[in-house]
N, C-alpha and C. Protein backbone atom coordinates (compact mmCIF):
# COMPACT_ATOMS: atom_id res chain seq x y z
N UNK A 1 3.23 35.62 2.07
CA UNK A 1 2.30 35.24 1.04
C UNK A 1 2.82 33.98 0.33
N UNK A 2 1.80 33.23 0.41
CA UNK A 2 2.29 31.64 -0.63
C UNK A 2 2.24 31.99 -2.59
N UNK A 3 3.54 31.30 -2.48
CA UNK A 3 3.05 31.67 -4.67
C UNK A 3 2.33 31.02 -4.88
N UNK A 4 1.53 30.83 -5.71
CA UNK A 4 0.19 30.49 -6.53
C UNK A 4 0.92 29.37 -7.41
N UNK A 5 1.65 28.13 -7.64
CA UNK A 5 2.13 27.15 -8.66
C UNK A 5 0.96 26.97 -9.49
N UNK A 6 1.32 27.59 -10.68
CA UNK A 6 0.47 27.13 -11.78
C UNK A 6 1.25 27.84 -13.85
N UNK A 7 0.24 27.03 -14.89
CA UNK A 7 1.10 27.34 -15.66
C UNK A 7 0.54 28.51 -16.36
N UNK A 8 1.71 29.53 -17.24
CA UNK A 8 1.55 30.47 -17.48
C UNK A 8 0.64 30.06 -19.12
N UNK A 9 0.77 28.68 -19.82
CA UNK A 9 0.96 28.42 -21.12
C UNK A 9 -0.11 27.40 -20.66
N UNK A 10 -0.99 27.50 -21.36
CA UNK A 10 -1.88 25.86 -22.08
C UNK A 10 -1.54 24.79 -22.74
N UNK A 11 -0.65 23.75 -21.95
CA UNK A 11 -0.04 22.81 -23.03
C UNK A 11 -0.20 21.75 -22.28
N UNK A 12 -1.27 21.48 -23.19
CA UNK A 12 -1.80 20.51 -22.81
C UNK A 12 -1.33 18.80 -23.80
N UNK A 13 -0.66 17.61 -23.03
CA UNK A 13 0.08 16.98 -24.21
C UNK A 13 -1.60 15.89 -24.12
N UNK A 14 -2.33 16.01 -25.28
CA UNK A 14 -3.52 15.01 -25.00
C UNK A 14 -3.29 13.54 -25.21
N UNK A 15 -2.32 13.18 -25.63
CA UNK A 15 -2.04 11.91 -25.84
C UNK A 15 -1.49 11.32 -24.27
N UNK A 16 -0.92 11.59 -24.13
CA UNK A 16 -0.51 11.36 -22.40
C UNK A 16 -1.59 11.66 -21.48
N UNK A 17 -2.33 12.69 -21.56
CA UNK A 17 -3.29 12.92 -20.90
C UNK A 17 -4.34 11.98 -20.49
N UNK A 18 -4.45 11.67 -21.96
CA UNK A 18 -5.66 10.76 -22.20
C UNK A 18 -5.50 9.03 -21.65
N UNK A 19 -4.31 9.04 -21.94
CA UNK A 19 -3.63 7.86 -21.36
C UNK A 19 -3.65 7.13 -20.10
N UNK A 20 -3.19 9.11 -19.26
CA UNK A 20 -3.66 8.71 -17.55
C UNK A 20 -5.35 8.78 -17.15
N UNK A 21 -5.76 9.42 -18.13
CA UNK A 21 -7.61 9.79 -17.58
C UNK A 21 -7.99 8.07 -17.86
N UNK A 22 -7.78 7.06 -18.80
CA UNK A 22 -7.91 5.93 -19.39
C UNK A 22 -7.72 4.99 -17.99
N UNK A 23 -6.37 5.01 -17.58
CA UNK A 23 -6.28 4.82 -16.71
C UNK A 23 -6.45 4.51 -15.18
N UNK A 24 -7.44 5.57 -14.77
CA UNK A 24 -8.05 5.73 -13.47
C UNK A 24 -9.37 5.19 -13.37
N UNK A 25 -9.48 4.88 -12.10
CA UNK A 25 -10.70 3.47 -12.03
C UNK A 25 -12.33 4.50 -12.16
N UNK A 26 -13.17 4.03 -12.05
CA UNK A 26 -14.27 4.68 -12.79
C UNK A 26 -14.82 5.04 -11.60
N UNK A 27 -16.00 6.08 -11.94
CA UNK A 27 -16.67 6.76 -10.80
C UNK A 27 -16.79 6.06 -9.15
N UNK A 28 -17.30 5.08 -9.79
CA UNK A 28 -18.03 4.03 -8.58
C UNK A 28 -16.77 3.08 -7.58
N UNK A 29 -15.96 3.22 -8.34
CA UNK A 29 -15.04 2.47 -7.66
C UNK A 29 -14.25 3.36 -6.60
N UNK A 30 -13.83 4.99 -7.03
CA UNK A 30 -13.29 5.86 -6.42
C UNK A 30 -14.37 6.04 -5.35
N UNK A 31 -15.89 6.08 -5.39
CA UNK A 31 -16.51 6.29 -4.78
C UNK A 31 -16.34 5.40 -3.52
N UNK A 32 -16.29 4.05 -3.82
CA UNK A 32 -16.25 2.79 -2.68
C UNK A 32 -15.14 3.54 -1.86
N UNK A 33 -13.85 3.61 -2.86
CA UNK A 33 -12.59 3.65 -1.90
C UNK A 33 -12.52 4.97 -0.96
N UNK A 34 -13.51 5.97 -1.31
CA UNK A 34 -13.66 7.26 -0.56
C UNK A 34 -14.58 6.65 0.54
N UNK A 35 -15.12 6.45 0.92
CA UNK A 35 -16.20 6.04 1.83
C UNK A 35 -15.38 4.61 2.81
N UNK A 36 -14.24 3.60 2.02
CA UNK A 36 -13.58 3.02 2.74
C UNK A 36 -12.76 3.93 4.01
N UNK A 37 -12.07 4.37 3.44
CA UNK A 37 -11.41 6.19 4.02
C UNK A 37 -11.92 6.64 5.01
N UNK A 38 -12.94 7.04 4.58
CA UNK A 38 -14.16 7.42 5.37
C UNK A 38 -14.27 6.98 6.85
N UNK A 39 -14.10 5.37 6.32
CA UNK A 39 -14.93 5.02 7.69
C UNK A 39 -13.30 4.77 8.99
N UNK A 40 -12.21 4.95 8.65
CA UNK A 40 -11.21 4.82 9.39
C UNK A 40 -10.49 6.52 9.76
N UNK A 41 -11.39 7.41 9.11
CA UNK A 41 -11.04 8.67 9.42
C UNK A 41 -11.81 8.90 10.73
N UNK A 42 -12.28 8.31 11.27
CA UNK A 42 -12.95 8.47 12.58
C UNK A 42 -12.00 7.73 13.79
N UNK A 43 -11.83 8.79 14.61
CA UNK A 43 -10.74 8.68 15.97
C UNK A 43 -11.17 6.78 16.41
N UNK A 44 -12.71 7.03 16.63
CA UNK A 44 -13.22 6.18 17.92
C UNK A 44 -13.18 4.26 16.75
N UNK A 45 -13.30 4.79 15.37
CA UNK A 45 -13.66 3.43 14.46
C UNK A 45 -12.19 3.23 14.39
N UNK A 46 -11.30 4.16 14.24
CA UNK A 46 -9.71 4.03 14.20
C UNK A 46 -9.35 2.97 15.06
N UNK A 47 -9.85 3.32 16.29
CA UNK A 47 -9.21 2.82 17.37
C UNK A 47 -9.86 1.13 17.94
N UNK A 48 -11.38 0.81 16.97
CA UNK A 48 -11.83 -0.20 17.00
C UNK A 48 -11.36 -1.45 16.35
N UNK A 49 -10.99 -0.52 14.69
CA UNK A 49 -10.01 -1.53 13.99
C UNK A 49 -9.16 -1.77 14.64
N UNK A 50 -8.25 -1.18 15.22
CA UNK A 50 -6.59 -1.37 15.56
C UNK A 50 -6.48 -2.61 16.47
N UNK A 51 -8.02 -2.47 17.48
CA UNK A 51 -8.47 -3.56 18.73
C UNK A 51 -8.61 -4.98 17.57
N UNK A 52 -9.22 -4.83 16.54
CA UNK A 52 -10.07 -5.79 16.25
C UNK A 52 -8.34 -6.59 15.08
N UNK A 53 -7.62 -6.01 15.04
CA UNK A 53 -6.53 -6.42 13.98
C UNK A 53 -5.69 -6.95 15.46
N UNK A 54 -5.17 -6.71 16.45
CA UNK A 54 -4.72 -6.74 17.47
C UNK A 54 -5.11 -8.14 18.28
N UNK A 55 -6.68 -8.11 18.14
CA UNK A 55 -7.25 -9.36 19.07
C UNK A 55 -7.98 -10.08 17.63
N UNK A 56 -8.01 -10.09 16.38
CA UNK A 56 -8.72 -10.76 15.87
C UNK A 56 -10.08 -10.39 15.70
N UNK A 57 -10.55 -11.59 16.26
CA UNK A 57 -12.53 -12.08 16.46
C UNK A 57 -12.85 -11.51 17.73
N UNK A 58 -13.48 -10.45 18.07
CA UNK A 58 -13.96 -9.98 19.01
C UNK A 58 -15.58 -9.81 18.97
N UNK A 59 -16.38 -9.74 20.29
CA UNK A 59 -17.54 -9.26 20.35
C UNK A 59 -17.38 -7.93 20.95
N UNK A 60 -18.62 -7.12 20.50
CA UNK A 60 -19.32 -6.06 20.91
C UNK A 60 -18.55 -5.78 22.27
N UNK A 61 -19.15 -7.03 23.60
CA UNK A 61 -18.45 -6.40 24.92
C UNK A 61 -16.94 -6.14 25.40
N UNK A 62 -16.22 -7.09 24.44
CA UNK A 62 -14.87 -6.96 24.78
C UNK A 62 -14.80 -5.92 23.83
N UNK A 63 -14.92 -5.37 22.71
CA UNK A 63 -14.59 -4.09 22.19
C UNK A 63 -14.71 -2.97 23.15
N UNK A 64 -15.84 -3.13 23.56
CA UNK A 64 -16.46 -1.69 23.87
C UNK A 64 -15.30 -1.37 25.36
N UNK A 65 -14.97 -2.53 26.39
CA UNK A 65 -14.47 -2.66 27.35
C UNK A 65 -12.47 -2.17 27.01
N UNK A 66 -12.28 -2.79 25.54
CA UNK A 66 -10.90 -2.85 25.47
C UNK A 66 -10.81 -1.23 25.19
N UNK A 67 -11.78 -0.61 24.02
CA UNK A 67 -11.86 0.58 24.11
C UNK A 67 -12.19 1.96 24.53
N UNK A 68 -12.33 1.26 25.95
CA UNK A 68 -13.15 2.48 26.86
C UNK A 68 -14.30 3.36 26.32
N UNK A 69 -15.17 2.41 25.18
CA UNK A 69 -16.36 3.25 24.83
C UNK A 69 -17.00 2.73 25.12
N UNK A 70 -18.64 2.83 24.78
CA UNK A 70 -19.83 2.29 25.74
C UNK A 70 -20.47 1.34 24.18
N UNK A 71 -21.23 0.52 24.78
CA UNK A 71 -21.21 -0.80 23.68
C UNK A 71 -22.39 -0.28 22.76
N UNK A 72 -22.83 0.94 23.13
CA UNK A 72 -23.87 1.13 21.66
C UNK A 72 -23.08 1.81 20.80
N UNK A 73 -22.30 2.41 21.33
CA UNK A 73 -21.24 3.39 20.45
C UNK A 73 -20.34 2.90 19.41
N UNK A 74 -20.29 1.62 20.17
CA UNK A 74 -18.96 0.34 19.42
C UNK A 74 -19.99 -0.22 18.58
N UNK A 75 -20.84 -0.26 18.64
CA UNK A 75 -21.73 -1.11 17.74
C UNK A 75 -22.28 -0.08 16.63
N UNK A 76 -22.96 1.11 16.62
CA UNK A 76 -22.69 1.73 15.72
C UNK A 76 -21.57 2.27 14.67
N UNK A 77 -20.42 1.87 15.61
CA UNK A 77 -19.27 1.94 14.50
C UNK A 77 -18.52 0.98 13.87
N UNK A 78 -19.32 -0.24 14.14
CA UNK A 78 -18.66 -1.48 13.95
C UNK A 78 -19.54 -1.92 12.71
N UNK A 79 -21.21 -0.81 12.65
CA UNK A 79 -22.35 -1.15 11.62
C UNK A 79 -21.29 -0.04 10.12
N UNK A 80 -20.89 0.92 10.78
CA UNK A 80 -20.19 1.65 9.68
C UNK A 80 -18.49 1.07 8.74
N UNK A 81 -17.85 -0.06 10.25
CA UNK A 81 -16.66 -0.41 9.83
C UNK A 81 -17.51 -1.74 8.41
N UNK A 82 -18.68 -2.59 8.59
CA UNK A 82 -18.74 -3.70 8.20
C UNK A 82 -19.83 -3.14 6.89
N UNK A 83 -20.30 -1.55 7.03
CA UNK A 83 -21.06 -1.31 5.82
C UNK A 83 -19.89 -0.81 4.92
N UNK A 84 -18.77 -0.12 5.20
CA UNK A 84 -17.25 -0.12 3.87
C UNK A 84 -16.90 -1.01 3.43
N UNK A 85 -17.31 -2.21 4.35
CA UNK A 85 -16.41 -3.74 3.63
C UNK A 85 -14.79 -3.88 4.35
N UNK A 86 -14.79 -3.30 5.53
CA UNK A 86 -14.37 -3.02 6.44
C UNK A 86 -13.78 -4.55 7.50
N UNK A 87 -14.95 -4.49 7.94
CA UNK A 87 -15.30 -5.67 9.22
C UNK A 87 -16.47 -6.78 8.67
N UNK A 88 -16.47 -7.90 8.94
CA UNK A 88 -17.72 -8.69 8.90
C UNK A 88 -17.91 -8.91 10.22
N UNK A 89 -18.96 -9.70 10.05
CA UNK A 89 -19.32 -10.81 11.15
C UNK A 89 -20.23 -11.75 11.27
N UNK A 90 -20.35 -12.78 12.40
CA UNK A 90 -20.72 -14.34 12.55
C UNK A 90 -21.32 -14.40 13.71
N UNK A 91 -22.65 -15.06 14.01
CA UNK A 91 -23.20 -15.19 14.78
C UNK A 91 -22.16 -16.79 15.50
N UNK A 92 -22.05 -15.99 16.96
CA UNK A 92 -21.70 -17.77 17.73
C UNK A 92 -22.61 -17.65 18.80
N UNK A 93 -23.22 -18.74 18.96
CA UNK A 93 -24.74 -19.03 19.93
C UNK A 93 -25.19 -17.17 20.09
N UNK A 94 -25.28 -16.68 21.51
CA UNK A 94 -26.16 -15.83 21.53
C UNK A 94 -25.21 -13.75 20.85
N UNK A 95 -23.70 -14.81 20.54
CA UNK A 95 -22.63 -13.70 20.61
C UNK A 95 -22.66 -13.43 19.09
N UNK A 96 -22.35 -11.69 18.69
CA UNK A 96 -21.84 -11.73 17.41
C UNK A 96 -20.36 -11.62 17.66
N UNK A 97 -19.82 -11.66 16.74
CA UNK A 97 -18.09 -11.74 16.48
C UNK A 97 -17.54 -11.00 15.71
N UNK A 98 -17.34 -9.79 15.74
CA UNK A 98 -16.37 -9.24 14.38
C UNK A 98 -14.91 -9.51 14.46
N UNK A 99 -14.95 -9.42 13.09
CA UNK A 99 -13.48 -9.42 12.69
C UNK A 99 -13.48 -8.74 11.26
N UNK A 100 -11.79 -8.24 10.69
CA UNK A 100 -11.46 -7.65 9.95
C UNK A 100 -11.66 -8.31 8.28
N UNK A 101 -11.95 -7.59 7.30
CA UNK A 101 -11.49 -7.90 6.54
C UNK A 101 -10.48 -8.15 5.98
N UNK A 102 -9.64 -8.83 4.71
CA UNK A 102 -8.70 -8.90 4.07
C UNK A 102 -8.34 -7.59 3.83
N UNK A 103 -9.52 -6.52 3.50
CA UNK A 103 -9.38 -4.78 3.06
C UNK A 103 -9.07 -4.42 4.07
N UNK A 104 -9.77 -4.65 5.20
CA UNK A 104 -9.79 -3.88 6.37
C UNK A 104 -8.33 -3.64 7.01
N UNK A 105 -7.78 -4.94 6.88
CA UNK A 105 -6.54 -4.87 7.13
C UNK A 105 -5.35 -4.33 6.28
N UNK A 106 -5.37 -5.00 4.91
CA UNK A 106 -4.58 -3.94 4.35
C UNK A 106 -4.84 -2.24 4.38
N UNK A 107 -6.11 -1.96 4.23
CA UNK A 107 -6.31 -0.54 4.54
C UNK A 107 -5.71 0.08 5.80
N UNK A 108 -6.26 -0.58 6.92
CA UNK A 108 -5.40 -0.31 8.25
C UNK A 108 -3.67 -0.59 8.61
N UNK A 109 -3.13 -1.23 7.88
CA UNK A 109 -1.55 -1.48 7.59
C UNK A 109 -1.00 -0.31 6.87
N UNK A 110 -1.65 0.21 5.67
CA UNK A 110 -0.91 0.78 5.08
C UNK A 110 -1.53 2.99 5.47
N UNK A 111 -2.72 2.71 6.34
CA UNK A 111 -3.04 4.14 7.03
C UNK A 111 -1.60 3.85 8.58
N UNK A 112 -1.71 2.68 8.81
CA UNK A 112 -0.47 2.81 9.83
C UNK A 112 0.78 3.08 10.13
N UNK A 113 1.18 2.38 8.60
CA UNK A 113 2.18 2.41 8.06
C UNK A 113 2.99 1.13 8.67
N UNK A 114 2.38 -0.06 8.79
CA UNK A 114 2.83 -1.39 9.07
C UNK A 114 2.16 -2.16 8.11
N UNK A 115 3.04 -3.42 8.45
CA UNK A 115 2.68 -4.24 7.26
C UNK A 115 1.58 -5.29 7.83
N UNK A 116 0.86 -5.58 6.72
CA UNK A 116 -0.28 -6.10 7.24
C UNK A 116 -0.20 -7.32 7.72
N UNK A 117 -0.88 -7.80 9.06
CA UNK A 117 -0.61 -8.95 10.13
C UNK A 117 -1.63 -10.11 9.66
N UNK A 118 -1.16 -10.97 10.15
CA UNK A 118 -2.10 -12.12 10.12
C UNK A 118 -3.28 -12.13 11.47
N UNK A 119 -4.14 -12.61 10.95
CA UNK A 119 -5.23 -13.00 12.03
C UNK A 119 -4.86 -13.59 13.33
N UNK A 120 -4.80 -13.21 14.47
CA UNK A 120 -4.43 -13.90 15.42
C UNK A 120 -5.42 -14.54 16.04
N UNK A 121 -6.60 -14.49 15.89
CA UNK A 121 -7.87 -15.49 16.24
C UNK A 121 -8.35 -16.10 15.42
């Protein structure tokens, strides 16, 4: 059986309390950063960033090819990496191009536990 950690006494110090509640970023912002989370808690988007920090500026076909998934699949998760603020991208003639954000990458450095790389494309 696990013990239950908790306190026997109500002591609550409100001046400190209030200090850290003051502190913490407001609804909407925790909200963004949950849904950033979000979108790298997925095996297959995991493994898109890692391609897309790795090679830079990639399209759709070399994703889908580097990651052994099929290119509607990569593209629906590439609409979820770039709706967190994740990934952008740039039309070149008939190609789109993603690449990482400044977030994207620190987010993905520090879920990796490496330090965040420079753009190699």
């Amino acid at each position: 059986m696990i013990e239950q950690q908790r306190c026997d006494l109500l002591c609550l110090d409100l001046p400190y309390a209030e200090d850290v509640r003051a502190g913490l970023p407001d609804t909407a912002e925790i909200a963004a950063a949950a849904a950033r989370a979000r979108a790298l808690a997925d095996a297959s988007r995991l493994r898109i960033a890692l391609a897309l920090q790795a090679g830079g500026a990639m399209c759709v076909w070399d994703l889908a090819w580097v990651c052994d998934l099929a290119q509607n699949l990569v593209s629906h998760h590439l609409r979820a990496l770039r709706t967190a603020g994740l990934a952008t991208s740039r039309r070149e003639r008939k190609l789109v191009i993603y690449s990482l954000t400044d977030t994207g990458r620190t987010l993905l450095a520090a879920l990796m536990g490496t330090s965040v790389p420079t753009t190699p494309r």
